[in-house]
C-alpha atoms as a PDB file:
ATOM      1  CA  UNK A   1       0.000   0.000   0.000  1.00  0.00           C
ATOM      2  CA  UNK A   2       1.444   3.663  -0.987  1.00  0.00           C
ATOM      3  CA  UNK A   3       2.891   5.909   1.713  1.00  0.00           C
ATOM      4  CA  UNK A   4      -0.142   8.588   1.682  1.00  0.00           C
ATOM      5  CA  UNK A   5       2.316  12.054   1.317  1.00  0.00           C
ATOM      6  CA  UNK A   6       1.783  15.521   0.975  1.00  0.00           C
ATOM      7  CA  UNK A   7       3.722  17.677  -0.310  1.00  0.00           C
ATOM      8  CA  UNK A   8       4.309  21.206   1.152  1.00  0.00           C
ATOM      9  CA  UNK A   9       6.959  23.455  -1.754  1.00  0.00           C
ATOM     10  CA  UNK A  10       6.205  26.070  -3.476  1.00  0.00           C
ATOM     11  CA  UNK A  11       8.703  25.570  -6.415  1.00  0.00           C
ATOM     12  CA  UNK A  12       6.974  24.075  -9.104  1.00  0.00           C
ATOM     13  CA  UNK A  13      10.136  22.659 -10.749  1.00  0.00           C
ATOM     14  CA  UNK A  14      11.140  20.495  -7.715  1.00  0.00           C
ATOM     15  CA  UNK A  15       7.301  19.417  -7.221  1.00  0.00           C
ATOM     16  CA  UNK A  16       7.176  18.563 -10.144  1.00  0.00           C
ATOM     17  CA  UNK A  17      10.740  16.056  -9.986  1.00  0.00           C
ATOM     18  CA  UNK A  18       9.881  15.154  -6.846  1.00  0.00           C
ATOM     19  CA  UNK A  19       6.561  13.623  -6.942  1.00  0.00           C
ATOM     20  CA  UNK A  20       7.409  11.074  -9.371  1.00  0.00           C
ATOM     21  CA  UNK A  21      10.767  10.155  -7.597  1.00  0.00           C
ATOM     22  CA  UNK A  22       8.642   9.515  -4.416  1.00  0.00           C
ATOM     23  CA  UNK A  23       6.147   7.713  -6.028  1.00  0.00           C
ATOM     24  CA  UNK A  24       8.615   5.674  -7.661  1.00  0.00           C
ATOM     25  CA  UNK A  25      11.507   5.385  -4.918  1.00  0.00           C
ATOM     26  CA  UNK A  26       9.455   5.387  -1.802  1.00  0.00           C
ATOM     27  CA  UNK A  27       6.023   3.706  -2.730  1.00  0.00           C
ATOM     28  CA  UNK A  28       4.390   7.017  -1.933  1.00  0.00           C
ATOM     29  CA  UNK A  29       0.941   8.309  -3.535  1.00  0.00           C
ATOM     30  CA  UNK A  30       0.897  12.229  -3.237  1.00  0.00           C
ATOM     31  CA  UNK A  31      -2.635  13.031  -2.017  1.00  0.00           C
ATOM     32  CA  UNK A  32      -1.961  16.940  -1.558  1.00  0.00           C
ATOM     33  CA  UNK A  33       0.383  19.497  -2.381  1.00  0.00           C
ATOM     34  CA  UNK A  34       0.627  23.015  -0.279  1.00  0.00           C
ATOM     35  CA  UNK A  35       2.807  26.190  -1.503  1.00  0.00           C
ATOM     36  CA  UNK A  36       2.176  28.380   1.573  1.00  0.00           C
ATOM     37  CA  UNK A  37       2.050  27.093   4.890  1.00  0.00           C
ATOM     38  CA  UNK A  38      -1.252  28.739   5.654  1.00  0.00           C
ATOM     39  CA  UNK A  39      -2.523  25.913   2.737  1.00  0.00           C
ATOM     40  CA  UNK A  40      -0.444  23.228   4.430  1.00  0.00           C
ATOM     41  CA  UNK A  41      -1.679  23.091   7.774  1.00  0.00           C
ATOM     42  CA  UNK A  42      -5.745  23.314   6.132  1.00  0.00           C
ATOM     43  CA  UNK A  43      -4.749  20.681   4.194  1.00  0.00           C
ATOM     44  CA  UNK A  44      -3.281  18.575   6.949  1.00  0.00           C
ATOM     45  CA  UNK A  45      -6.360  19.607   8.600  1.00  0.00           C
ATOM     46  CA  UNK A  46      -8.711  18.372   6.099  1.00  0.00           C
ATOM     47  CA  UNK A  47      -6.648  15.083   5.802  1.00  0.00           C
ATOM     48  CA  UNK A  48      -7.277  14.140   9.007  1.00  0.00           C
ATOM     49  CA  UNK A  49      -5.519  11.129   9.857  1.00  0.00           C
ATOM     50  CA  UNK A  50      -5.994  10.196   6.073  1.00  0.00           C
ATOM     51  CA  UNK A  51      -2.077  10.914   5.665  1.00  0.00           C
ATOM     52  CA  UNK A  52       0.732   8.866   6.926  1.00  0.00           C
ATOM     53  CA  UNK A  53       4.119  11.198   5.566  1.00  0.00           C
ATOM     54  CA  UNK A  54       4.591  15.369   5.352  1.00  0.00           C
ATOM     55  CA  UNK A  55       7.601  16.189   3.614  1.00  0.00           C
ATOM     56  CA  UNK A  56       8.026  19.823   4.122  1.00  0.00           C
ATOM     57  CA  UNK A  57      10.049  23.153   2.469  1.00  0.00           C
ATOM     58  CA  UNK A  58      11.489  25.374   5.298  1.00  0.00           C
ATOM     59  CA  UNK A  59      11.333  28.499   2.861  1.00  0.00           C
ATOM     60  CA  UNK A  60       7.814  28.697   1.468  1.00  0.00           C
ATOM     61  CA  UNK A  61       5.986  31.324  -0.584  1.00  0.00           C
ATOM     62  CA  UNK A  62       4.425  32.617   2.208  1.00  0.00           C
ATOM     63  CA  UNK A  63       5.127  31.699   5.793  1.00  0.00           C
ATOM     64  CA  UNK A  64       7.342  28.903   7.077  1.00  0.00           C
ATOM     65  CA  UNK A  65       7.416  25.590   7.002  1.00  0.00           C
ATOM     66  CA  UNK A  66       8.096  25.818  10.953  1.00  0.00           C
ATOM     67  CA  UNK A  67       4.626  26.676  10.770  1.00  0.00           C
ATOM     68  CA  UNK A  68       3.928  23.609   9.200  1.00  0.00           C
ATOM     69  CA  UNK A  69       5.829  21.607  11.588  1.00  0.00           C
ATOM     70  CA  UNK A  70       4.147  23.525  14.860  1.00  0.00           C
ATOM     71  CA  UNK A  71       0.889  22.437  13.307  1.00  0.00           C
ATOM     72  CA  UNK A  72       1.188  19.377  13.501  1.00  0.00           C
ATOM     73  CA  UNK A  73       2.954  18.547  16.842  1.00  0.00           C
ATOM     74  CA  UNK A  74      -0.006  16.839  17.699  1.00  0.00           C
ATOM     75  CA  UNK A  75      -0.569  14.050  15.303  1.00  0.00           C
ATOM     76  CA  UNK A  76      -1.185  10.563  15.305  1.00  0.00           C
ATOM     77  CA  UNK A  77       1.755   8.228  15.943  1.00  0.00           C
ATOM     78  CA  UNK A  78       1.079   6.551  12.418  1.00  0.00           C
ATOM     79  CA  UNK A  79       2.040  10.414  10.902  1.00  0.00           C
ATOM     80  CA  UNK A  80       5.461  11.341  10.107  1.00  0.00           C
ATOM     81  CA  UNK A  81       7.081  14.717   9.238  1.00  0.00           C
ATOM     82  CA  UNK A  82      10.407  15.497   7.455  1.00  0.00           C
ATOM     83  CA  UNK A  83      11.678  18.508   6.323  1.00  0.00           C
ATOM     84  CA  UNK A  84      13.575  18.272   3.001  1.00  0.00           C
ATOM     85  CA  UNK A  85      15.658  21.851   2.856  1.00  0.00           C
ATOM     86  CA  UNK A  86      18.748  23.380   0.981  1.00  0.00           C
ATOM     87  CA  UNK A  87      19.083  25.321   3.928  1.00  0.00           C
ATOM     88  CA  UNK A  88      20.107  21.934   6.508  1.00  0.00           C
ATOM     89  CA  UNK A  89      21.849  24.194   9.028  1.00  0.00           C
ATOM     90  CA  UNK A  90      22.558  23.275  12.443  1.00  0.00           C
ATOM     91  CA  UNK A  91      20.160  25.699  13.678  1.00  0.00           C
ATOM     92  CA  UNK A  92      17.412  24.691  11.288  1.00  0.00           C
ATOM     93  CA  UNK A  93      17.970  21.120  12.573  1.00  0.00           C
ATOM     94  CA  UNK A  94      17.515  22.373  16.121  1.00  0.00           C
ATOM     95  CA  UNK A  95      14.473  24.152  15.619  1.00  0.00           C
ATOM     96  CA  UNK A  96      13.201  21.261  13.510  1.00  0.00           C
ATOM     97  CA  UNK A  97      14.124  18.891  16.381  1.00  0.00           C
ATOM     98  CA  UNK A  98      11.850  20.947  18.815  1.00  0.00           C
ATOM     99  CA  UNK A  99       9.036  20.942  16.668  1.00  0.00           C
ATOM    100  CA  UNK A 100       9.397  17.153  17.014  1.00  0.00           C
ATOM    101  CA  UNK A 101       9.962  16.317  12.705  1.00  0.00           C
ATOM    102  CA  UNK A 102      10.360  12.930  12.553  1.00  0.00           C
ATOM    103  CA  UNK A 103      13.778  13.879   9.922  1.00  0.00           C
ATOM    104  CA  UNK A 104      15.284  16.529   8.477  1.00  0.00           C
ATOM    105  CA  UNK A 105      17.579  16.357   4.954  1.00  0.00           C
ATOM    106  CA  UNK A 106      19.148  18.274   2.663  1.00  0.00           C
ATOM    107  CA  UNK A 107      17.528  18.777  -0.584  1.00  0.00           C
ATOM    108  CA  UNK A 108      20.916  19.195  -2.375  1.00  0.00           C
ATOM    109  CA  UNK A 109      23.309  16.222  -0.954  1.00  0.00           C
ATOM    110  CA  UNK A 110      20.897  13.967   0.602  1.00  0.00           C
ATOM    111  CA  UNK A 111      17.827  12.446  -1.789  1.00  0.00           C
ATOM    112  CA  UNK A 112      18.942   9.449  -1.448  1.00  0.00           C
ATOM    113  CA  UNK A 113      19.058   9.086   2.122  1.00  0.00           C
ATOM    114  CA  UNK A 114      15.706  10.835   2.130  1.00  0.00           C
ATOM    115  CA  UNK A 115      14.448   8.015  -0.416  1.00  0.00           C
ATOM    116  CA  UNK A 116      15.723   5.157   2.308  1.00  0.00           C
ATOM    117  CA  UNK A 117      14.625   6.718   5.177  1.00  0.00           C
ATOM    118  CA  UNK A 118      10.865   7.072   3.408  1.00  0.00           C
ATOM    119  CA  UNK A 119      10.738   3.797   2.102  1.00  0.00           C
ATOM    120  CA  UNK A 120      11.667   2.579   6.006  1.00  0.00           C
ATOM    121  CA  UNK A 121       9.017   4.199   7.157  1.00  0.00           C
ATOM    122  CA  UNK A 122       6.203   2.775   4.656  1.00  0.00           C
ATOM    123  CA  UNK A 123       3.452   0.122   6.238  1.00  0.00           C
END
C-alpha cells in the first residue's frame, strides 16, 4: 500500500521532480500538495488522519514551514514529518528537532538518504 504524502513546496520545478521520484523510490501516492504554509496546515487539517508522511520546504511562498511543523505537533503516531531543505543548518535542525519532525535532509546532498529513510518508514 502507498505511503499517503503531501507535499508542502512552493517551487513548481522540484514538485514537479519530486513527486514522481517519491512515487517511484518510496512507494508514496501524493494526495496533496501546499505552496504556503497557511494551505499546508488546512490541508493537513482536512486530511485528518488520512495521511501517513509530510515532507516539508522550510522556505515557502508565504510563511514557514516551521509553521507547518508547529501544526502538527499533535498528530497521530502513524504520521510522520520530514523537512527536506537546501538550507540543513545546524540551527534549522535544532528548531526542527523541537518541533518534534520525525527527519530533516538536505535537498541538495541527501535524496537518497531521504528516499531510504521514506521507504523505512512505509506500512
Amino acid at each position: 500500500m502507498p505511503l499517503s504524502t503531501v507535499l508542502v513546496e512552493d517551487s513548481i520545478t522540484i514538485r514537479e521532480n519530486l513527486i514522481p521520484a517519491l512515487e517511484e523510490l518510496a512507494d508514496a501516492e501524493v494526495v496533496g500538495v501546499a505552496e504556503t504554509a497557511t494551505e499546508a496546515v488546512a490541508l493537513l487539517e482536512d486530511l485528518g488522519d488520512a495521511w501517513q508522511l509530510a515532507v516539508v520546504d522550510l522556505f515557502l511562498r508565504e510563511g514557514s514551514g516551521l509553521t507547518v511543523l508547529r501544526a502538527g505537533q499533535d498528530r497521530r503516531p502513524h504520521q510522520r514529518m520530514v523537512v527536506l531543505t537546501n538550507y540543513p543548518t545546524p540551527e534549522m535542525r535544532r528548531r526542527c528537532a523541537e518541533l518534534r519532525a520525525d527527519a530533516l535532509f538536505d535537498k541538495s546532498r541527501e535524496l537518497d538518504l531521504f528516499f531510504d529513510w521514506c521507504k523505512g518508514i512505509a506500512p
